[in-house]
N, C-alpha and C. Protein backbone atom coordinates (compact mmCIF):
# COMPACT_ATOMS: atom_id res chain seq x y z
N UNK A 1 -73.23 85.60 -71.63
CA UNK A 1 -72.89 84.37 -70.94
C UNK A 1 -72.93 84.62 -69.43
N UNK A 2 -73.69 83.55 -68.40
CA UNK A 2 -73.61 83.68 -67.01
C UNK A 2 -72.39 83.28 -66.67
N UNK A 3 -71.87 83.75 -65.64
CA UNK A 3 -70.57 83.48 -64.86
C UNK A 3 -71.62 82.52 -63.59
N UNK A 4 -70.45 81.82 -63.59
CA UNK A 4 -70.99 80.64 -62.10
C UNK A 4 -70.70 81.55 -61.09
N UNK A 5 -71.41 80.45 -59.85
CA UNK A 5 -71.40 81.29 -58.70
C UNK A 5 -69.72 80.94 -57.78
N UNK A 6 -69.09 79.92 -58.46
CA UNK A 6 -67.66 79.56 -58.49
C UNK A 6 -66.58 80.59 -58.68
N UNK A 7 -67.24 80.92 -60.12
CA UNK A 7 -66.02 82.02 -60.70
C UNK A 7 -66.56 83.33 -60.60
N UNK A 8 -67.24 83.89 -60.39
CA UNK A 8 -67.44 85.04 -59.28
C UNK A 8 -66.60 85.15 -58.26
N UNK A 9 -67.38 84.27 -57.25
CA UNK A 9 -66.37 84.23 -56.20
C UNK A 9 -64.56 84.29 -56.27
N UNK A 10 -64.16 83.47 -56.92
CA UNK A 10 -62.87 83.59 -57.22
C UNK A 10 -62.46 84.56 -58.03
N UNK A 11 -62.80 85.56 -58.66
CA UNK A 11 -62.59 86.56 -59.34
C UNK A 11 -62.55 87.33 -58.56
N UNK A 12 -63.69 87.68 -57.27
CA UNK A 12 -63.61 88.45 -56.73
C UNK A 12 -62.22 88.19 -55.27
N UNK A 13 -62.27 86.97 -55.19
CA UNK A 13 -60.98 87.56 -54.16
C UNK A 13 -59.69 87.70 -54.81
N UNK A 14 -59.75 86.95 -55.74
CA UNK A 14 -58.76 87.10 -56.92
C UNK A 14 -58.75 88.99 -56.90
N UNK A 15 -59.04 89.46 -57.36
CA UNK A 15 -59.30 91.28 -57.47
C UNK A 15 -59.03 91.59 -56.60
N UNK A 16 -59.54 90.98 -55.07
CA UNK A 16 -59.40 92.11 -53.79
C UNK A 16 -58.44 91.75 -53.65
N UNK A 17 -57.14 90.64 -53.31
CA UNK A 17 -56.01 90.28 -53.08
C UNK A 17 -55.11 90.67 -53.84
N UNK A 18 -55.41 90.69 -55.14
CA UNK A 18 -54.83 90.31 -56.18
C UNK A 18 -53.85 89.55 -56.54
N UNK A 19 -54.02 88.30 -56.32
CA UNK A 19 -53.98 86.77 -56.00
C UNK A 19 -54.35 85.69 -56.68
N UNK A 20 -53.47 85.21 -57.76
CA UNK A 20 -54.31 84.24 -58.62
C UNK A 20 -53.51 82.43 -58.15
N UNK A 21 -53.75 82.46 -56.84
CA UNK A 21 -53.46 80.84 -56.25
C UNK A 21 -54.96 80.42 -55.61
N UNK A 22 -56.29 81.22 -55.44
CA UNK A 22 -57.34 81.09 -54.76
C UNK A 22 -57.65 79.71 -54.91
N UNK A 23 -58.44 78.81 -53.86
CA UNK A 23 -58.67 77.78 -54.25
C UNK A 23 -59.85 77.80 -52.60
N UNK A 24 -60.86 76.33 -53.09
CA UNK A 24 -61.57 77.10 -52.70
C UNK A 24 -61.46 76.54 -50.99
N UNK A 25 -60.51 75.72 -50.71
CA UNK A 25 -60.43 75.21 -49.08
C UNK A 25 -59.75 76.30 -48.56
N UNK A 26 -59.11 77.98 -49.21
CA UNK A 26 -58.41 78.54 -48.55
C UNK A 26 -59.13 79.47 -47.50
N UNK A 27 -58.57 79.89 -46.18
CA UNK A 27 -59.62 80.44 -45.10
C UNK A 27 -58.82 82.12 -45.91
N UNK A 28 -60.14 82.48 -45.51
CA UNK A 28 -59.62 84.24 -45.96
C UNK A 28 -59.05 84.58 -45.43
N UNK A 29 -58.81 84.29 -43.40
CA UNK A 29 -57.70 85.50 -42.46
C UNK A 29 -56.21 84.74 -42.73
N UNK A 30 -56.31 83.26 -42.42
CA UNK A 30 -55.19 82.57 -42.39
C UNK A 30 -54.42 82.22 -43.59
N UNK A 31 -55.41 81.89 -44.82
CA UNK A 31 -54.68 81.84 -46.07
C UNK A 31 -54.20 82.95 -46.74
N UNK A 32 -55.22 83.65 -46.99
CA UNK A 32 -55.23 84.52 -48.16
C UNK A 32 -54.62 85.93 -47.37
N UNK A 33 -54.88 86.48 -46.27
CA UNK A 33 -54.12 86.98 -45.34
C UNK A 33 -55.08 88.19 -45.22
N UNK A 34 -56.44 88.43 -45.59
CA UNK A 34 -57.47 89.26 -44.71
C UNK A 34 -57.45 89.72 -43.81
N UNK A 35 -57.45 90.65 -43.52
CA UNK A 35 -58.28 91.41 -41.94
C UNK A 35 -59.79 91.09 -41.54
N UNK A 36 -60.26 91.34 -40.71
CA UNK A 36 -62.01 91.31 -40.78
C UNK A 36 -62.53 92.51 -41.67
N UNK A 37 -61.93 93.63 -41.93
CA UNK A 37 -62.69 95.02 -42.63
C UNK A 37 -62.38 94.19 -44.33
N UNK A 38 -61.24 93.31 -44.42
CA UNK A 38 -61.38 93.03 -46.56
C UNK A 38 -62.45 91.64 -45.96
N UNK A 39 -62.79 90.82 -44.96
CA UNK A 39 -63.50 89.97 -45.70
C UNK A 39 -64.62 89.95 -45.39
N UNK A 40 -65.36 91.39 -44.69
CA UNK A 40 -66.55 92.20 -44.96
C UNK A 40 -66.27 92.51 -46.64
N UNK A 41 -65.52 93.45 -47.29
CA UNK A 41 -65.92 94.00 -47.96
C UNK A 41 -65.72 92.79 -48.98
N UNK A 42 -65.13 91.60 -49.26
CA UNK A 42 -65.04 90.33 -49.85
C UNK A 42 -66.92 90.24 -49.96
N UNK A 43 -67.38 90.32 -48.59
CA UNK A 43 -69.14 89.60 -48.84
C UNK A 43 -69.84 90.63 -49.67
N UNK A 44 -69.28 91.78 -49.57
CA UNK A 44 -70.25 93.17 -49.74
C UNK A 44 -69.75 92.78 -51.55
N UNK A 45 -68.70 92.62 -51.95
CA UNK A 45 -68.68 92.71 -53.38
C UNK A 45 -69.51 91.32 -53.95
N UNK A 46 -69.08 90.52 -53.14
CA UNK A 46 -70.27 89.23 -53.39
C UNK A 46 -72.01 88.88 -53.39
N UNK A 47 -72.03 90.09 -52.37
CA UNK A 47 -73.73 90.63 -52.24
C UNK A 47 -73.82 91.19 -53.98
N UNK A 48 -73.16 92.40 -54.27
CA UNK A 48 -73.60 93.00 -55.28
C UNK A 48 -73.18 92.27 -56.53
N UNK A 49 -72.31 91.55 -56.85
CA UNK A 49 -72.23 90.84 -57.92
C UNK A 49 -73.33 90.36 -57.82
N UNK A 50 -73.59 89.13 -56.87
CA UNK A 50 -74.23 88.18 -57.53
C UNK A 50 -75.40 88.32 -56.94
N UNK A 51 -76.07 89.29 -56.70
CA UNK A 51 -77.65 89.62 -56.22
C UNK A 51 -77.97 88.95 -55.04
N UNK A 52 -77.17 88.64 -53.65
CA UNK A 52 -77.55 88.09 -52.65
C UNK A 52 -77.67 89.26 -51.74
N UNK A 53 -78.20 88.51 -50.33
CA UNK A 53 -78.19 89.36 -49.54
C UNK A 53 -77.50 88.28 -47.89
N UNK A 54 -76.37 88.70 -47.46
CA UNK A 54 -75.96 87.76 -46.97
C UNK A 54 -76.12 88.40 -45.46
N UNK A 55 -76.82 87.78 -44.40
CA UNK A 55 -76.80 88.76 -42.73
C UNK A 55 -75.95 88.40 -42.51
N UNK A 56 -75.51 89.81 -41.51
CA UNK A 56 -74.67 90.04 -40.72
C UNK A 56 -74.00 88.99 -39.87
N UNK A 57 -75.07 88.46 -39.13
CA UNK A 57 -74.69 86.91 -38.46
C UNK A 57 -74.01 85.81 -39.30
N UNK A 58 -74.21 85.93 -40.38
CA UNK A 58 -74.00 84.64 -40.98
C UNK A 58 -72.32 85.21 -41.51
N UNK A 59 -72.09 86.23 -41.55
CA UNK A 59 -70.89 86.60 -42.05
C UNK A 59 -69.61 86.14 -41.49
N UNK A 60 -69.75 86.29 -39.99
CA UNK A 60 -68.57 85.57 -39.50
C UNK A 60 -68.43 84.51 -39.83
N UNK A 61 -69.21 83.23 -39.79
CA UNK A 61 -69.17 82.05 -40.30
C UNK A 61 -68.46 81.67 -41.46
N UNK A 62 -68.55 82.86 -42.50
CA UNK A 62 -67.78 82.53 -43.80
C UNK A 62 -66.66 82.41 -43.73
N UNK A 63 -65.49 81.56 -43.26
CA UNK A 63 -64.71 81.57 -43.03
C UNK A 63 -63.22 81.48 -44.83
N UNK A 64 -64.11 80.19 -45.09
CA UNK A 64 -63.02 80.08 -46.15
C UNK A 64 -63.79 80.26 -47.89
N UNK A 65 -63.34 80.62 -49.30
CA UNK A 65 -63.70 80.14 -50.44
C UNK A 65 -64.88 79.18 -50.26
N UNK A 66 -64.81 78.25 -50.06
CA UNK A 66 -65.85 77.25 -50.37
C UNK A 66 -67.15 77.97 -49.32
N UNK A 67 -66.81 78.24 -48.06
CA UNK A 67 -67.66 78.64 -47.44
C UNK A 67 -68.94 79.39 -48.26
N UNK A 68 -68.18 80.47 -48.74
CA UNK A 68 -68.66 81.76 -49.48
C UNK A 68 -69.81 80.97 -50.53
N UNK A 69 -69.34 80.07 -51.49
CA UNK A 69 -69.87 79.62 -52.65
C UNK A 69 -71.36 78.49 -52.10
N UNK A 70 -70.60 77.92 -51.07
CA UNK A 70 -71.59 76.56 -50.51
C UNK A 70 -72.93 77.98 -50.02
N UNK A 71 -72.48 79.06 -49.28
CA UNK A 71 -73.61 79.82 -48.75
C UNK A 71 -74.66 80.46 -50.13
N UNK A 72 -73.80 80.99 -50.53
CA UNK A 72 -74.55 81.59 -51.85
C UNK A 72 -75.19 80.43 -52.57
N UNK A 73 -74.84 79.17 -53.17
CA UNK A 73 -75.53 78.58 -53.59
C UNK A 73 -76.61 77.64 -52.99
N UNK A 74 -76.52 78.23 -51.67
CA UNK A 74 -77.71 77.73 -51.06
C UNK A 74 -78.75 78.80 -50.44
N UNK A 75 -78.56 79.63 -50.55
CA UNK A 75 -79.21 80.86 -50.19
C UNK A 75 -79.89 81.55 -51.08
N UNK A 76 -79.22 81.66 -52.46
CA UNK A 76 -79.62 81.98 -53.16
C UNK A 76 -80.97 82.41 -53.69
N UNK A 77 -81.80 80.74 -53.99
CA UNK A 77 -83.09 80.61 -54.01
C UNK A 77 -84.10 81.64 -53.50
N UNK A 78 -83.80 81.63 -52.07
CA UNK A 78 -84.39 82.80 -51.41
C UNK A 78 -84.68 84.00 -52.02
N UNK A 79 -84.04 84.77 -52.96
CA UNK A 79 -84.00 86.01 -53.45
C UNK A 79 -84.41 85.81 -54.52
N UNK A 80 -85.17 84.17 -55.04
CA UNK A 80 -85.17 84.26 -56.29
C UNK A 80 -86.73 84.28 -56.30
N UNK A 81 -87.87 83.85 -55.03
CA UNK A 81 -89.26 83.62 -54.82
C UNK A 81 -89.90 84.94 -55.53
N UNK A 82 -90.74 85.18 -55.98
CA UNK A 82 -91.18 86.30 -55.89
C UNK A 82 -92.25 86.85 -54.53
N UNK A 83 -91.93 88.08 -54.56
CA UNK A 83 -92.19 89.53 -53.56
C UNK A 83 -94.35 89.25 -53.71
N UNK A 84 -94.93 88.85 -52.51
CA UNK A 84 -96.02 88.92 -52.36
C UNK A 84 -96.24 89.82 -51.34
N UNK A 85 -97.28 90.75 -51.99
CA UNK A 85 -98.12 91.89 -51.20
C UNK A 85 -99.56 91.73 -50.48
C-alpha cells in the first residue's frame, strides 16, 4: 500500500518531535518548536522518504506542514520525467 504524500509528511515530524498534535497550518520554528539544524533534517528525511529532491533555496521557504506537502506535491513530477541522454 502507498502512503500519501500527507501522511509521510506527518509521520515524519510526528517521529522527529515526537508529537502527535501535527496539523498541517503548524510553522515548524514557532509551532512545533524546531531549530533551523531539525527542520533541515525534517526536509532531508522528506527528500529520502519520498524520492524528492528539494534545493537548498527553496528550503527556507518551507516554513510550515502544509508548506512541506503543497512543495512536494508540486515538485514532485519533476523527478518523475524520465532521464534523456
Amino acid at each position: 500500500m502507498k502512503i500519501s504524500i500527507e501522511d509521510a509528511v506527518h509521520m515524519i515530524v510526528n517521529d522527529h518531535f515526537d508529537r502527535r498534535d501535527i496539523s498541517i497550518d503548524m510553522d515548524l520554528i514557532d509551532d512545533v518548536g524546531a531549530d533551523s539544524l531539525d527542520s533541515v533534517q525534517v526536509i532531508m528525511d522528506v527528500e529520502e522518504e519520498l524520492d524528492v529532491i528539494i534545493p537548498d533555496e527553496d528550503v527556507e521557504k518551507l516554513r510550515t506542514i502544509g508548506d512541506i506537502i503543497f512543495y512536494v506535491k508540486n515538485a514532485k513530477w519533476v523527478l518523475e520525467l524520465p532521464i534523456r541522454l
